[in-house]
N, C-alpha and C. Protein backbone atom coordinates (compact mmCIF):
# COMPACT_ATOMS: atom_id res chain seq x y z
N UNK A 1 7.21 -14.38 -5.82
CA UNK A 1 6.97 -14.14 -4.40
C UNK A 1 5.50 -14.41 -4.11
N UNK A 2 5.12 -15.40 -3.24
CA UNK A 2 3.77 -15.51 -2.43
C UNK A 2 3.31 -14.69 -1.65
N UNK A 3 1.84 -14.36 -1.73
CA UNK A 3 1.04 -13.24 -0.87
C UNK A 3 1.48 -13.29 0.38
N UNK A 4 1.71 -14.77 1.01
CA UNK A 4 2.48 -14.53 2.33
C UNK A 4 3.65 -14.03 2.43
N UNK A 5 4.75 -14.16 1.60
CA UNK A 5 5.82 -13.17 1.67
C UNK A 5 5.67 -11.68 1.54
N UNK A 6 4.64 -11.14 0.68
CA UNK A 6 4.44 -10.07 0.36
C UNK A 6 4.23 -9.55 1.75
N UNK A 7 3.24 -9.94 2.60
CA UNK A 7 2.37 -9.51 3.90
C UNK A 7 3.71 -9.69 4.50
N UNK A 8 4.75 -10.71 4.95
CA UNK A 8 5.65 -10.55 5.85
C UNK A 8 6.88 -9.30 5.45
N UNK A 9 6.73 -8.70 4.08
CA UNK A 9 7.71 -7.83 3.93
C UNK A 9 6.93 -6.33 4.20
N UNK A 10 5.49 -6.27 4.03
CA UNK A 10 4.92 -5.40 4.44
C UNK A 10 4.82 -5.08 5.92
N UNK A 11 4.54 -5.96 6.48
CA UNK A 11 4.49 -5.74 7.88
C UNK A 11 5.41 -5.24 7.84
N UNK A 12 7.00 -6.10 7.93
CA UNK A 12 8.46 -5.55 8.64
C UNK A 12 8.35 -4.20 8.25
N UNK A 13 8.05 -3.92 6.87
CA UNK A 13 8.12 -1.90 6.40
C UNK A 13 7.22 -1.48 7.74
N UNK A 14 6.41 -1.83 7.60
CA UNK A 14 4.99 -0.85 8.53
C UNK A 14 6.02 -0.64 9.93
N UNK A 15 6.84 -1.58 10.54
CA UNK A 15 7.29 -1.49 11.79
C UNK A 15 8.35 -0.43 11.61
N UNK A 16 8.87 -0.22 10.42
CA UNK A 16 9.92 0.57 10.07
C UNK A 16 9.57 2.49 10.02
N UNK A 17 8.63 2.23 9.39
CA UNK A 17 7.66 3.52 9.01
C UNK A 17 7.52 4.73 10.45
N UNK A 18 7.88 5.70 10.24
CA UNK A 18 7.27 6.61 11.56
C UNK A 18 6.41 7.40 11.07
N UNK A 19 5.40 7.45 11.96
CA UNK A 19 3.79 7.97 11.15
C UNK A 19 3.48 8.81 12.66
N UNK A 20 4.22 9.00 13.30
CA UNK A 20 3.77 9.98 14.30
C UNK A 20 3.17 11.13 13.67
N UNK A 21 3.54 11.62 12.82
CA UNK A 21 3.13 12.88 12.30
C UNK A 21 1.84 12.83 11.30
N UNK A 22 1.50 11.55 11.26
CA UNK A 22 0.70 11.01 10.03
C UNK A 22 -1.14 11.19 10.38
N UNK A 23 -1.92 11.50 9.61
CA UNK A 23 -3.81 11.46 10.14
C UNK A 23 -3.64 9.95 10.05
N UNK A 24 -4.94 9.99 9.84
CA UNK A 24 -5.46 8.45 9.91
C UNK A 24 -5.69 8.64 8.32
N UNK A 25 -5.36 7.24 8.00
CA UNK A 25 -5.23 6.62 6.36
C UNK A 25 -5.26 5.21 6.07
N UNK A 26 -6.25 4.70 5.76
CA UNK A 26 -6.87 3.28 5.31
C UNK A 26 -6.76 2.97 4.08
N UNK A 27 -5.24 2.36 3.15
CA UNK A 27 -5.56 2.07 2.15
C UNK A 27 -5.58 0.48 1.87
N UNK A 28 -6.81 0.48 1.19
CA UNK A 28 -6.61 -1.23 0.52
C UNK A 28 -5.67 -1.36 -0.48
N UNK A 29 -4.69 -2.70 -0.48
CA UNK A 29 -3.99 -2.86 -1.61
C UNK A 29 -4.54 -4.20 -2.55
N UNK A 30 -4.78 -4.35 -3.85
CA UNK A 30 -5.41 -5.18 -4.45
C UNK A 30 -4.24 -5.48 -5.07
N UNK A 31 -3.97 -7.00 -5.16
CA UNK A 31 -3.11 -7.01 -5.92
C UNK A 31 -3.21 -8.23 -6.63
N UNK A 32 -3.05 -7.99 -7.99
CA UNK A 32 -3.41 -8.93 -9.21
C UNK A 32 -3.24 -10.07 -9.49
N UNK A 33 -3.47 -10.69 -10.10
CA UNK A 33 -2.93 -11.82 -11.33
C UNK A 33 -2.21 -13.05 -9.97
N UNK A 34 -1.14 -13.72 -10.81
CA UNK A 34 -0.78 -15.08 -10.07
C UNK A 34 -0.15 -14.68 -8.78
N UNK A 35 -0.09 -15.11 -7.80
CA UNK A 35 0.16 -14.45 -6.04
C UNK A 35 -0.52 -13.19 -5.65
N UNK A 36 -1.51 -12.82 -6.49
CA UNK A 36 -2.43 -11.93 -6.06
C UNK A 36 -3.41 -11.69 -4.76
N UNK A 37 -4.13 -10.55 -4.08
CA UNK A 37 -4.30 -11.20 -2.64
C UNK A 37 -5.03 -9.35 -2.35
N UNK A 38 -5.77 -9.26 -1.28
CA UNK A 38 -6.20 -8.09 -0.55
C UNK A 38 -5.76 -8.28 0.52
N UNK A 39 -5.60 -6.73 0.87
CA UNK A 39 -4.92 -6.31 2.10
C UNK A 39 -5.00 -5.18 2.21
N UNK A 40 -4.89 -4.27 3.90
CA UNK A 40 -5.02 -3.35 3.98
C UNK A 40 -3.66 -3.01 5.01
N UNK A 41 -3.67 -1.36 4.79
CA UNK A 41 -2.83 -0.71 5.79
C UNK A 41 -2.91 0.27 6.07
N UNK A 42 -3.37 0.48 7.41
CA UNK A 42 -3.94 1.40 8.77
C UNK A 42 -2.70 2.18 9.04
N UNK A 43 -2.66 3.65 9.21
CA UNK A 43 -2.20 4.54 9.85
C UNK A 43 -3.06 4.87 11.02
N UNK A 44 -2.69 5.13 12.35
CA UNK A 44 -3.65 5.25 13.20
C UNK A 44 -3.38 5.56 14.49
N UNK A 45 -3.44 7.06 14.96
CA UNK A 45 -2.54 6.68 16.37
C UNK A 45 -0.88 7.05 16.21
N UNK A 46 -0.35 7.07 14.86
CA UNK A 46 0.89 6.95 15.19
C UNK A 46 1.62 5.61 14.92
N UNK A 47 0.43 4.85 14.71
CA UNK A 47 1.09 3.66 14.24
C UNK A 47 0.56 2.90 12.89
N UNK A 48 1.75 2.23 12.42
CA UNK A 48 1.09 1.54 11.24
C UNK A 48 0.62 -0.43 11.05
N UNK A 49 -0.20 -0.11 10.59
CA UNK A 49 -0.94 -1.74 10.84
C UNK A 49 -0.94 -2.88 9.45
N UNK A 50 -0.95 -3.57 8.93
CA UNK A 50 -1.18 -4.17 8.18
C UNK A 50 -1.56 -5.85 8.30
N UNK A 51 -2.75 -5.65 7.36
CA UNK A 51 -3.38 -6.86 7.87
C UNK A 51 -3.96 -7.99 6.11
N UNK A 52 -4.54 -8.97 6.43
CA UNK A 52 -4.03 -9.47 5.06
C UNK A 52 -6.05 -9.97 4.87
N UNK A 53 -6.87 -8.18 4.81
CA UNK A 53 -8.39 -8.62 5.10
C UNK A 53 -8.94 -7.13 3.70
N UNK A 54 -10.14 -7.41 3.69
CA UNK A 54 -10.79 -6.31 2.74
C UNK A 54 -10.84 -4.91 3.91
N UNK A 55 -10.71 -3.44 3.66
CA UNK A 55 -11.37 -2.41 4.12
C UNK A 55 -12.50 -2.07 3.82
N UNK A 56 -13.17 -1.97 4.39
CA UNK A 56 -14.66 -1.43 3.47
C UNK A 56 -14.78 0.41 3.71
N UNK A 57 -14.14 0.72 5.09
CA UNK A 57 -14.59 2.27 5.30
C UNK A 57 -12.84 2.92 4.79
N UNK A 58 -12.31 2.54 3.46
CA UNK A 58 -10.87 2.76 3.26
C UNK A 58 -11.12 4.17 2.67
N UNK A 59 -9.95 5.12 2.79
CA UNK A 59 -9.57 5.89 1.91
C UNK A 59 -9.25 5.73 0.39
N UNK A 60 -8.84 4.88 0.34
CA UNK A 60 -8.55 4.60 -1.16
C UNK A 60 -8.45 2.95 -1.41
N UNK A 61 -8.10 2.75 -2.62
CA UNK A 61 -8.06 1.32 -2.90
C UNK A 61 -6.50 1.46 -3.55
N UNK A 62 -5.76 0.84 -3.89
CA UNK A 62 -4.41 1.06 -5.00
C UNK A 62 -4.89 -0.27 -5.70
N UNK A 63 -4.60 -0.72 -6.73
CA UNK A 63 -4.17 -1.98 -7.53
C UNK A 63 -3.16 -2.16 -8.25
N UNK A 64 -2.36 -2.89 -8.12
CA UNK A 64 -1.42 -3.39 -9.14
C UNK A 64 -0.58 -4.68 -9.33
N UNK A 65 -0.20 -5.12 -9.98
CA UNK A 65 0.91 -6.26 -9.64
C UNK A 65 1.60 -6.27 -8.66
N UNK A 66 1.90 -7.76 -7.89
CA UNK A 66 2.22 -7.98 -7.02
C UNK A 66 4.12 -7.24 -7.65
N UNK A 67 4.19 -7.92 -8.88
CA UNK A 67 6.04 -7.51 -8.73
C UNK A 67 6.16 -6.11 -8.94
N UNK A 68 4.99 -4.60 -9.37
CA UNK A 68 5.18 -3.86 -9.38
C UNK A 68 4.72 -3.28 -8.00
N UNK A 69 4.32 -4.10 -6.90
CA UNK A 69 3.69 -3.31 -5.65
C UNK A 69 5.28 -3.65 -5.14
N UNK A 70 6.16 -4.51 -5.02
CA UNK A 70 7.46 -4.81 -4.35
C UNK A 70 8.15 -3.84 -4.88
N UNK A 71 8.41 -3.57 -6.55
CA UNK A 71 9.40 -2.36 -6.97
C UNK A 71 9.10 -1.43 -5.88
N UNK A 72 7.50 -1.05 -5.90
CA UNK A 72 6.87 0.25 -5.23
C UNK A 72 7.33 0.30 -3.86
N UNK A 73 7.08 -0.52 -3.05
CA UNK A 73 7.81 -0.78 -1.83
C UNK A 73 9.25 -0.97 -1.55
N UNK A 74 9.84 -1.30 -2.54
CA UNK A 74 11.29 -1.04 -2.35
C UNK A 74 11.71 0.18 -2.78
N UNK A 75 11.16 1.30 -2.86
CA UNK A 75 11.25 2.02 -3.20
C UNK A 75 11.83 2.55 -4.82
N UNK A 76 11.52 0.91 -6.03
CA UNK A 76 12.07 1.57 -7.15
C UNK A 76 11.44 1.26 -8.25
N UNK A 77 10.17 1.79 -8.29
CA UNK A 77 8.79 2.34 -8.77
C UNK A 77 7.92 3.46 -8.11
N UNK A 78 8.36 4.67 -9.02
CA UNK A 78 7.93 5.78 -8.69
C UNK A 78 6.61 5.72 -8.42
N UNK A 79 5.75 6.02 -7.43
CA UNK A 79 4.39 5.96 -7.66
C UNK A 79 3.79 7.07 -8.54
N UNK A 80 4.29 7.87 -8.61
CA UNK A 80 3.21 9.19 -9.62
C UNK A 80 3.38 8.70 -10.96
N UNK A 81 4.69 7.69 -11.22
CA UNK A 81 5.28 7.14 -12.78
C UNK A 81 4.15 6.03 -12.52
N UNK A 82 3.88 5.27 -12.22
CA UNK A 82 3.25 4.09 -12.45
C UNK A 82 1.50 4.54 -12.46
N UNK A 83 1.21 5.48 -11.83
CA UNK A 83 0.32 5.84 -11.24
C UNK A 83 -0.12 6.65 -13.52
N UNK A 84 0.84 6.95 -13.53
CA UNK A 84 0.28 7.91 -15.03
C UNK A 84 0.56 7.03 -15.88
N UNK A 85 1.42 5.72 -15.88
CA UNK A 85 1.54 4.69 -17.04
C UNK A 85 0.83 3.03 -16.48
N UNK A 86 -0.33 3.43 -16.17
CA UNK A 86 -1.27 2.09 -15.48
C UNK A 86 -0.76 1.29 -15.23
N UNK A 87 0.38 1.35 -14.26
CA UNK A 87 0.70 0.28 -13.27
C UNK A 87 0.76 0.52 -12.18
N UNK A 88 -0.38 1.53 -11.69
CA UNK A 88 -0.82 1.49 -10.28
C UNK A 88 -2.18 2.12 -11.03
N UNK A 89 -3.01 1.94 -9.94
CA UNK A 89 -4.28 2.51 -10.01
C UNK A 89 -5.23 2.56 -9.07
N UNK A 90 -5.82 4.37 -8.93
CA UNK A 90 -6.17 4.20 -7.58
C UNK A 90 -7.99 4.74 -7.54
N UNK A 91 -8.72 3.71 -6.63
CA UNK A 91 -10.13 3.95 -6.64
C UNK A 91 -10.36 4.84 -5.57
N UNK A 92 -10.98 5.77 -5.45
CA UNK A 92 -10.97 6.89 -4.31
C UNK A 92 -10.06 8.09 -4.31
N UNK A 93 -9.67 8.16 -3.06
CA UNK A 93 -9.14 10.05 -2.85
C UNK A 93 -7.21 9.30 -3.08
N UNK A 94 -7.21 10.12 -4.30
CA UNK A 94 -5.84 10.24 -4.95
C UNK A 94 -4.48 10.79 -4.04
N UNK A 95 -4.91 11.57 -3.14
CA UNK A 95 -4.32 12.71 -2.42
C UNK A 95 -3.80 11.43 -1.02
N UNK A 96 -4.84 10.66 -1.23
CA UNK A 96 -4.54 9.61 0.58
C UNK A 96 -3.25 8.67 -0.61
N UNK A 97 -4.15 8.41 -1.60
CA UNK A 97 -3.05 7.47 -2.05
C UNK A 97 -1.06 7.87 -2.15
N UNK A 98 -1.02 9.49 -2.32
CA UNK A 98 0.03 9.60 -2.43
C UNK A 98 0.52 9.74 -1.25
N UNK A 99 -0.38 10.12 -0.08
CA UNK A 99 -0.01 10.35 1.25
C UNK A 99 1.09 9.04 1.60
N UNK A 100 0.15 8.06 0.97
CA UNK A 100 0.58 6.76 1.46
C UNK A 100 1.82 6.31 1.03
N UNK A 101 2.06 6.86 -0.66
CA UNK A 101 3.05 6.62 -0.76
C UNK A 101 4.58 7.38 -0.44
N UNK A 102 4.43 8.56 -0.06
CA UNK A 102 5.35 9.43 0.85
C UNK A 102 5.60 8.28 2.46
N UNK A 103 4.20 8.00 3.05
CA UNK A 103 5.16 7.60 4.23
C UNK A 103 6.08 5.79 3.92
N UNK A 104 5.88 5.19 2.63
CA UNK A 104 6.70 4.66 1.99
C UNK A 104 8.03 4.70 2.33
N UNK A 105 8.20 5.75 2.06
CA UNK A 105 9.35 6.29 1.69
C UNK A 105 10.33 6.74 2.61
């Protein structure tokens, strides 16, 4: 899968997502190796954003493979499992990262 597919399956989630209840949460996603690519995704307002640019004022960073960020997003890669067997990894506040991955879900 190409970074542009990745970003068009992210978006469609983000439109899916209800974050009414959600703070504000800026995480960058880094994602590795061959179709690898930065990107971020804004909670904000109630709504969710995703865009295919660096954050600099982010809550967190995540990294991982692109085919383990799709498990993760399809919901079948646990994040706390990947997160304790280094196939996720997160730079910053741990607590936004899981935030993030609850509204995943």
């Amino acid at each position: 899968m190409t970074f542009e597919e990745i970003m068009t399956k992210v978006k469609e989630k983000a439109k899916e997502v209800d974050a009414s209840k959600a703070d504000f949460l800026a995480v960058q996603v880094n994602l590795t190796g061959e179709n690898g690519g930065v990107f971020y995704v804004e909670v904000k307002d109630g709504k969710v954003n995703a865009e295919p640019y660096e954050y600099n004022d982010r809550s967190c960073a995540i990294t991982m493979t692109p085919e383990n960020f799709m498990k993760f997003l399809n919901g079948k890669l646990d994040p706390i499992l990947a997160f304790t067997t280094g196939k996720l990894k997160v730079e910053g506040d741990v607590g936004k990262a899981l935030e993030f991955s609850k509204l995943i879900k």
